[in-house]
Protein backbone atom coordinates (compact mmCIF):
# COMPACT_ATOMS: atom_id res chain seq x y z
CA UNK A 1 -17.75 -19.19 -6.72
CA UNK A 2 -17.11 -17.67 -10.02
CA UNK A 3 -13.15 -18.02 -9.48
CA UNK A 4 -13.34 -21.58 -9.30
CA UNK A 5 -15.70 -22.11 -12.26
CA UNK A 6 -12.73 -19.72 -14.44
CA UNK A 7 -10.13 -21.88 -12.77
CA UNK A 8 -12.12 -24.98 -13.33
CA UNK A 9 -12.42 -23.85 -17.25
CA UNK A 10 -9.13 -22.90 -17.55
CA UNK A 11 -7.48 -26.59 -16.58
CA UNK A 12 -10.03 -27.05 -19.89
CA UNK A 13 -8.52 -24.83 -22.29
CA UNK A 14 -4.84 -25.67 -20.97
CA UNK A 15 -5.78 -29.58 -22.64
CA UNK A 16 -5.48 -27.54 -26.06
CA UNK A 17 -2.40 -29.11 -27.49
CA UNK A 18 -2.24 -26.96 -30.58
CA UNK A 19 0.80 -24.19 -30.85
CA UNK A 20 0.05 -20.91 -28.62
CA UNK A 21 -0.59 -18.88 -31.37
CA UNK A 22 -3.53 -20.78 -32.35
CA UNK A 23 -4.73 -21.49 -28.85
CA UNK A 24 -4.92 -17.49 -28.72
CA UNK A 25 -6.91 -17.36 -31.74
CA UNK A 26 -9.04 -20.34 -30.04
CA UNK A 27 -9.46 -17.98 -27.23
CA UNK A 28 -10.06 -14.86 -28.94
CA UNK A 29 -12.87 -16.61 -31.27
CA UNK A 30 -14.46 -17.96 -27.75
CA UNK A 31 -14.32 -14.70 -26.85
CA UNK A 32 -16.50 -12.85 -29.71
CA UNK A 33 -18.99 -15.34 -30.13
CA UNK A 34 -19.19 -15.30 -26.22
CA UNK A 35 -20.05 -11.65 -26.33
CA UNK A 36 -22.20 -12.13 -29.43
CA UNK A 37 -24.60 -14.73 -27.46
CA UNK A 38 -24.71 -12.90 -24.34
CA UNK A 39 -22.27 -15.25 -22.27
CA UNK A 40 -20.99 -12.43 -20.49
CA UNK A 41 -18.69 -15.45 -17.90
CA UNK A 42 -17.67 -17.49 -21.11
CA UNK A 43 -16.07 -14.33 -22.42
CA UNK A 44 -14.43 -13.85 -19.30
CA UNK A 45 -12.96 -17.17 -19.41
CA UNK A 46 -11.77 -16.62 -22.63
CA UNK A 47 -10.13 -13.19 -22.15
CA UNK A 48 -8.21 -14.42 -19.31
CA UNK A 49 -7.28 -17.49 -20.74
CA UNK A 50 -5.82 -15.72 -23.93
CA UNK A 51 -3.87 -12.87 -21.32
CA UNK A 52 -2.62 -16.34 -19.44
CA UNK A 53 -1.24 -18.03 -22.89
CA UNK A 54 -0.10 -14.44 -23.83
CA UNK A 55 1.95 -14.32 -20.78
CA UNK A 56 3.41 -17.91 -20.98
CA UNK A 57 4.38 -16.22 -24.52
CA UNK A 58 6.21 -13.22 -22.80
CA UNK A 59 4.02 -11.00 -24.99
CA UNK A 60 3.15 -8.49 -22.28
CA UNK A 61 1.68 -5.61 -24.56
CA UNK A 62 -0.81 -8.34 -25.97
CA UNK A 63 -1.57 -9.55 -22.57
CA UNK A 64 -2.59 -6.40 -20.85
CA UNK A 65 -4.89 -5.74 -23.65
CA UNK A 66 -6.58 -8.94 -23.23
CA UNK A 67 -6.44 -8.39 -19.21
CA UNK A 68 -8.20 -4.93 -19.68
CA UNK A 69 -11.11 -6.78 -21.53
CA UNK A 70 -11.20 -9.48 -18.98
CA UNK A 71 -11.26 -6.71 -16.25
CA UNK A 72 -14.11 -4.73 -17.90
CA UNK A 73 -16.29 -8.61 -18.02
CA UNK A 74 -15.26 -8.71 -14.32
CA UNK A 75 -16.33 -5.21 -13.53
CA UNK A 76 -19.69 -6.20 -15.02
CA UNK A 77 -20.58 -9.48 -13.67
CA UNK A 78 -19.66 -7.36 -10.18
CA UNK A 79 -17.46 -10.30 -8.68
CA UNK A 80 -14.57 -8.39 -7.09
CA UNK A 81 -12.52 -11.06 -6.38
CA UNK A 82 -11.94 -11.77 -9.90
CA UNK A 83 -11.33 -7.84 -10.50
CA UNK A 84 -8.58 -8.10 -8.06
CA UNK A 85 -7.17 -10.59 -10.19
CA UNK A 86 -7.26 -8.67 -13.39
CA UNK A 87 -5.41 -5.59 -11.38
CA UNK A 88 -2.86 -7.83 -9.80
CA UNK A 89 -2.23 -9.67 -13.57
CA UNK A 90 -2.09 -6.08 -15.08
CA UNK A 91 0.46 -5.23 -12.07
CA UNK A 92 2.72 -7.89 -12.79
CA UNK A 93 2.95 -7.52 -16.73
CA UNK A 94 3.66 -3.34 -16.50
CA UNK A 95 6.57 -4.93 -14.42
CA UNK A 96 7.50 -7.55 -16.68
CA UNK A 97 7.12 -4.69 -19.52
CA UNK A 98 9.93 -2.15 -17.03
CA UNK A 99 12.09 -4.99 -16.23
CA UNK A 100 11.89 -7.62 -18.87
CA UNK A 101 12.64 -11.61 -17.29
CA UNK A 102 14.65 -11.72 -20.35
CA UNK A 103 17.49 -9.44 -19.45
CA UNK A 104 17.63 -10.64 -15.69
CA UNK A 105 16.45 -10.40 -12.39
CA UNK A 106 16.08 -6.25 -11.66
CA UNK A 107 14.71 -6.48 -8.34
CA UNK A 108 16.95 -7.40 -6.52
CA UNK A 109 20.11 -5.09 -7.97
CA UNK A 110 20.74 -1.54 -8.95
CA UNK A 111 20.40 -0.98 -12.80
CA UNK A 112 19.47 1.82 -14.44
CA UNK A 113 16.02 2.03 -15.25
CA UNK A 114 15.03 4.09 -19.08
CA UNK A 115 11.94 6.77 -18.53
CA UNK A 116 10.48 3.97 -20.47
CA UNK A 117 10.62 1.62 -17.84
CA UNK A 118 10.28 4.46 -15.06
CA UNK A 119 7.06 5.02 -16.48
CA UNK A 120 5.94 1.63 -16.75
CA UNK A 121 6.44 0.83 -13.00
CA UNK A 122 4.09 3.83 -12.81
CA UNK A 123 1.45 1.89 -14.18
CA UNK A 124 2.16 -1.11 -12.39
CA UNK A 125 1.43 0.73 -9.29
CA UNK A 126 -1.76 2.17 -10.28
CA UNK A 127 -2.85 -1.59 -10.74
CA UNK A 128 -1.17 -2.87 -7.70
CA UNK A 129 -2.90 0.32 -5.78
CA UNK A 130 -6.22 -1.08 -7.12
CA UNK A 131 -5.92 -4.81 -6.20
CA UNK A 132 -4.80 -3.31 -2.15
CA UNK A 133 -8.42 -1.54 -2.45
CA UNK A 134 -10.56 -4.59 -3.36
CA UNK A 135 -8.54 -7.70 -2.10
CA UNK A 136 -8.69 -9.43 0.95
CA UNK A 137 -5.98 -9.66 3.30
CA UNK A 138 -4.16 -12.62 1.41
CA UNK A 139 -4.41 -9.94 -2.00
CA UNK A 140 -3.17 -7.60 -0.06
CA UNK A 141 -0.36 -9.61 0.95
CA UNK A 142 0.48 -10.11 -2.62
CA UNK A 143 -0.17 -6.43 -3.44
CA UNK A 144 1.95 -4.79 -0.58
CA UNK A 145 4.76 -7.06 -2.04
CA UNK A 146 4.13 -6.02 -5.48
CA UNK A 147 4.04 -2.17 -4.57
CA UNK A 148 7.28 -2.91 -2.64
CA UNK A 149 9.41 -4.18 -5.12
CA UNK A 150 8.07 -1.21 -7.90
CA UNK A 151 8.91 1.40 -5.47
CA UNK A 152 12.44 -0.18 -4.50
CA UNK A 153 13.13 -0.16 -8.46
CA UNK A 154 12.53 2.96 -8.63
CA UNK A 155 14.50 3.94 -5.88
CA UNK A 156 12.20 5.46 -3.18
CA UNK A 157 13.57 3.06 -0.15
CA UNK A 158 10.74 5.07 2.49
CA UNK A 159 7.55 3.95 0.26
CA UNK A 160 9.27 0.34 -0.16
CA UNK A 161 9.89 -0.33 3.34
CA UNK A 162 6.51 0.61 4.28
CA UNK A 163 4.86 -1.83 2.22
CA UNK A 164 7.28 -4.84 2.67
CA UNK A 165 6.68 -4.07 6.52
CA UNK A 166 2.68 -3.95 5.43
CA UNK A 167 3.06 -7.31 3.36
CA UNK A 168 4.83 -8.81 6.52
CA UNK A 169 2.25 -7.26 9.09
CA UNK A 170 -0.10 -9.20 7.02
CA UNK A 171 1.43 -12.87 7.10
CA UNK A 172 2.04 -12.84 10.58
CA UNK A 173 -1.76 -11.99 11.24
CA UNK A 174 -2.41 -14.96 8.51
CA UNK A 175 0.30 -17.00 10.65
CA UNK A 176 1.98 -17.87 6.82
CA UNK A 177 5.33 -18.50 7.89
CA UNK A 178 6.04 -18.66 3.60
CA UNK A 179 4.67 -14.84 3.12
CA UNK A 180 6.59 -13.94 6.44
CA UNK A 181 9.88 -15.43 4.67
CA UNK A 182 9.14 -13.77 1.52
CA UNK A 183 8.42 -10.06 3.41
CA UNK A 184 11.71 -10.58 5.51
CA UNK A 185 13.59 -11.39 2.20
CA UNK A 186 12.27 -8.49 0.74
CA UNK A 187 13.33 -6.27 3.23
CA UNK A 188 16.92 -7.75 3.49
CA UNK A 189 17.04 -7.37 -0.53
CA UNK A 190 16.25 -3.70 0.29
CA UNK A 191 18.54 -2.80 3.26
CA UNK A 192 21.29 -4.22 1.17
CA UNK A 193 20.67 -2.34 -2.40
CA UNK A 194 20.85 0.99 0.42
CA UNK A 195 24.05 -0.45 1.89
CA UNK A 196 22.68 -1.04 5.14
CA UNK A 197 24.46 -4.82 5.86
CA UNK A 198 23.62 -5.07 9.41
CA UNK A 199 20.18 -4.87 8.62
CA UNK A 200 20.55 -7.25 5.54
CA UNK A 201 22.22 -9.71 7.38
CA UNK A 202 19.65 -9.73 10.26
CA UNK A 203 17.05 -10.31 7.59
């Protein structure tokens, strides 16, 4: 399908051994004259390669610009799997954005989260809400784990636990003993930030 072409394209692009910056000015070239000559997939391929190399370039901001374009090409062509993709990449970055990988791992201890940040995991959910609604069950997986660990940051345990038990539901009717490992975790992770060790430890 589409997904695979993009995929197939991107193992393309990644050949580019120039620095990032001008691989993103590769991309966002591809991208205009893309648009310009009607290649309404090309452009696609070149948003989301630019948000990818963005990423890899912890410039979040930049990325979920790019993402937004790349999710407006997906909305057109009408291919939702790819649309879940551009809300679960959009996720991820407002949560890199909250809790940057710079200044350590957040989700799994108690800082203090800034307004800033607050608000940011706001958006993150709005994205990860939108990937549950179009995904199948393996995105929703992936987007009942996402909502889970913005929720636990921001401190309401009840809405957490509810969607790590979702994500978990989910890989045992997908028999992936990996995702069941990873919803488990995520519930021990949980139980323990609320001081509830028995329930850690059983996890």
């Amino acid at each position: 399908g589409r997904l695979a072409k993009i995929e197939s394209s991107l193992k393309g692009f990644s050949n580019n051994q120039g620095p990032s910056k001008t691989a993103v000015s590769d991309y966002s070239m591809l991208a205009f004259s893309s648009q310009r000559s009607g290649k309404i997939q090309m452009e696609g391929q070149a948003y989301l390669a630019m948000s990818i190399t963005l990423d890899n370039m912890q410039q979040y901001t930049k990325a979920i610009d790019s993402y937004l374009k790349f999710l407006a090409v997906c909305k057109k062509i009408g291919d939702i799997t790819v649309e879940g993709l551009a809300y679960n990449c959009l996720g991820v970055d407002y949560m890199f954005i909250a809790c940057p990988p710079s200044e350590g791992s957040h989700f799994d201890g108690d800082k203090e989260l800034s307004t800033y940040s607050r608000d940011m995991l706001q958006k993150a959910i709005h994205y990860h809400q939108s990937h549950l609604e179009v995904s199948d069950e393996g995105g929703q997986f992936v987007a009942s784990c996402n909502l889970g660990l913005c929720f636990g940051l921001l401190g309401d345990f009840t809405e957490a636990t509810n969607h790590h038990q979702e994500a978990l539901r989910i890989a045992i009717r997908l028999k992936s003993f990996s995702g069941q490992g990873i919803s488990v975790g995520n519930l021990g992770l949980l139980a323990m930030r609320q001081g509830d060790y028995p329930t850690a430890r059983t996890c």
